[in-house]
C-alpha atoms as a PDB file:
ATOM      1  CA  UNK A   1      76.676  71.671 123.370  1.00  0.00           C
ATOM      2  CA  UNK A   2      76.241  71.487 126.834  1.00  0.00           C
ATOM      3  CA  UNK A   3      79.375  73.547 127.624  1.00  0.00           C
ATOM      4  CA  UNK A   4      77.803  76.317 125.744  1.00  0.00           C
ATOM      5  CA  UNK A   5      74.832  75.979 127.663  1.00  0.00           C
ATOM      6  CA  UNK A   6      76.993  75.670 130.925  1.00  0.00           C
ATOM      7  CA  UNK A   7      77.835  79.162 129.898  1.00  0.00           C
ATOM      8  CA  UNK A   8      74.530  80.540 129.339  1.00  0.00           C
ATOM      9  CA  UNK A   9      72.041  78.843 131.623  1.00  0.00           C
ATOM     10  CA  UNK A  10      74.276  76.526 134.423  1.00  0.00           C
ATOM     11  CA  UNK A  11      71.709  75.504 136.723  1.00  0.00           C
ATOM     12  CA  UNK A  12      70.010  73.863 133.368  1.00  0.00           C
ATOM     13  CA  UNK A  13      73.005  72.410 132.462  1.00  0.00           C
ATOM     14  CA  UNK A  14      73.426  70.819 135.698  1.00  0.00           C
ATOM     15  CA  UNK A  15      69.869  69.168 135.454  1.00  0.00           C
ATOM     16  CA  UNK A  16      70.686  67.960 132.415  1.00  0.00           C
ATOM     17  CA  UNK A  17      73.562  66.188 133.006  1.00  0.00           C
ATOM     18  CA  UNK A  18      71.319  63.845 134.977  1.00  0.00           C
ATOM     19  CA  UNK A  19      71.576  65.704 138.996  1.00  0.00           C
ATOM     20  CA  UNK A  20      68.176  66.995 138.759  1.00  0.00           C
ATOM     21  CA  UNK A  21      67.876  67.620 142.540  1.00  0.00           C
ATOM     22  CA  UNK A  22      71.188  69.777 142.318  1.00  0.00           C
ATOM     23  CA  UNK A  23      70.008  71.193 139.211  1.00  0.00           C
ATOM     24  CA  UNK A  24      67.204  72.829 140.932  1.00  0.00           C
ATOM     25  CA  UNK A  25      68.907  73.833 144.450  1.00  0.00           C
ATOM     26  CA  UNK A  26      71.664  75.536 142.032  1.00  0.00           C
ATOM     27  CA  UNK A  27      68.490  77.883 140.356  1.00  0.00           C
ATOM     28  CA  UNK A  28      67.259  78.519 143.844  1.00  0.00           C
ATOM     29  CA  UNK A  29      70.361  79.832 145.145  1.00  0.00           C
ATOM     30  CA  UNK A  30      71.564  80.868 140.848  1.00  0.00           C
ATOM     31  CA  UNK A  31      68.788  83.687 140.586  1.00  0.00           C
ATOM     32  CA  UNK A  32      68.787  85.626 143.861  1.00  0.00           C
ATOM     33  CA  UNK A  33      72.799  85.370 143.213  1.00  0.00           C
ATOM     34  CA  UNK A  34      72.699  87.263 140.171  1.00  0.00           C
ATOM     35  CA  UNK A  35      69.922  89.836 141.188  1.00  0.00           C
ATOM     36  CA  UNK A  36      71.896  91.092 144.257  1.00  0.00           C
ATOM     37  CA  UNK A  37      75.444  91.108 143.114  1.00  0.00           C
ATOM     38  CA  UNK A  38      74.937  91.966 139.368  1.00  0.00           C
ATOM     39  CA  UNK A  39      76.168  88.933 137.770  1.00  0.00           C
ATOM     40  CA  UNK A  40      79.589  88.606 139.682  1.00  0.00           C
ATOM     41  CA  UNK A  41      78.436  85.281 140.745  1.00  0.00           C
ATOM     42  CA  UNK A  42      78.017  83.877 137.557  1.00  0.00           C
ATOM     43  CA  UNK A  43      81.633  82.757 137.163  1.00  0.00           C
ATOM     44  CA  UNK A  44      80.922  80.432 139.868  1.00  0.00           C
ATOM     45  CA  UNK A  45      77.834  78.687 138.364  1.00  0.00           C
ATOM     46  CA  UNK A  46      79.751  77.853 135.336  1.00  0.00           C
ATOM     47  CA  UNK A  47      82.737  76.365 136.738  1.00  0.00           C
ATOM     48  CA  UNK A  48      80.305  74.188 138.901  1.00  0.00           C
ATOM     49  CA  UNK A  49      78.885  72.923 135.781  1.00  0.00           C
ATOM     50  CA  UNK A  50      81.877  72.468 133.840  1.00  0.00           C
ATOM     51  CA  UNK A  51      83.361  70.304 136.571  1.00  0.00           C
ATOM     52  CA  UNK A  52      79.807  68.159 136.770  1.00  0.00           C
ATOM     53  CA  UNK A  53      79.756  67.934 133.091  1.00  0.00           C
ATOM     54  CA  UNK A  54      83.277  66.751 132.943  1.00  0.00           C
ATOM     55  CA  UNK A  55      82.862  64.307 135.866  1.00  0.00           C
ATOM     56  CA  UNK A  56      79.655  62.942 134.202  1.00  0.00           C
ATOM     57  CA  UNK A  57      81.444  62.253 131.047  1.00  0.00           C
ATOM     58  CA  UNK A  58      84.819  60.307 132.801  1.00  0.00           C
ATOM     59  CA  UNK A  59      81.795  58.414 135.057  1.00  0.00           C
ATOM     60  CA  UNK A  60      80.217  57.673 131.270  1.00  0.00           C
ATOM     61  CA  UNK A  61      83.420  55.833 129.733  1.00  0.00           C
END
């Protein structure tokens, strides 16, 4: 479920995948991002997630 929302929403994935501080700072810089450069940006966002997603999970077990 998260991956989904990695797709949709990345900075909120990031906070909830417990890096709340990043999580934010990623929204700051996630918004402007997308407003000037019409979404080109967003490819970015979601790897960033995937990879803290995927780290958080291998940390987990």
């Amino acid at each position: 479920m998260n991956y989904l929302l990695a797709i949709l929403l990345p900075p909120l994935s990031i906070f909830l995948t417990g890096r709340p501080i990043l999580g934010i700072l990623v929204f700051v810089i996630w918004v402007p991002a997308l407003i000037f450069s019409g979404g080109l940006t967003h490819p970015m966002f979601i790897l960033l997630a995937w990879l803290l997603i995927f780290s958080s999970r291998e940390r987990a077990t």
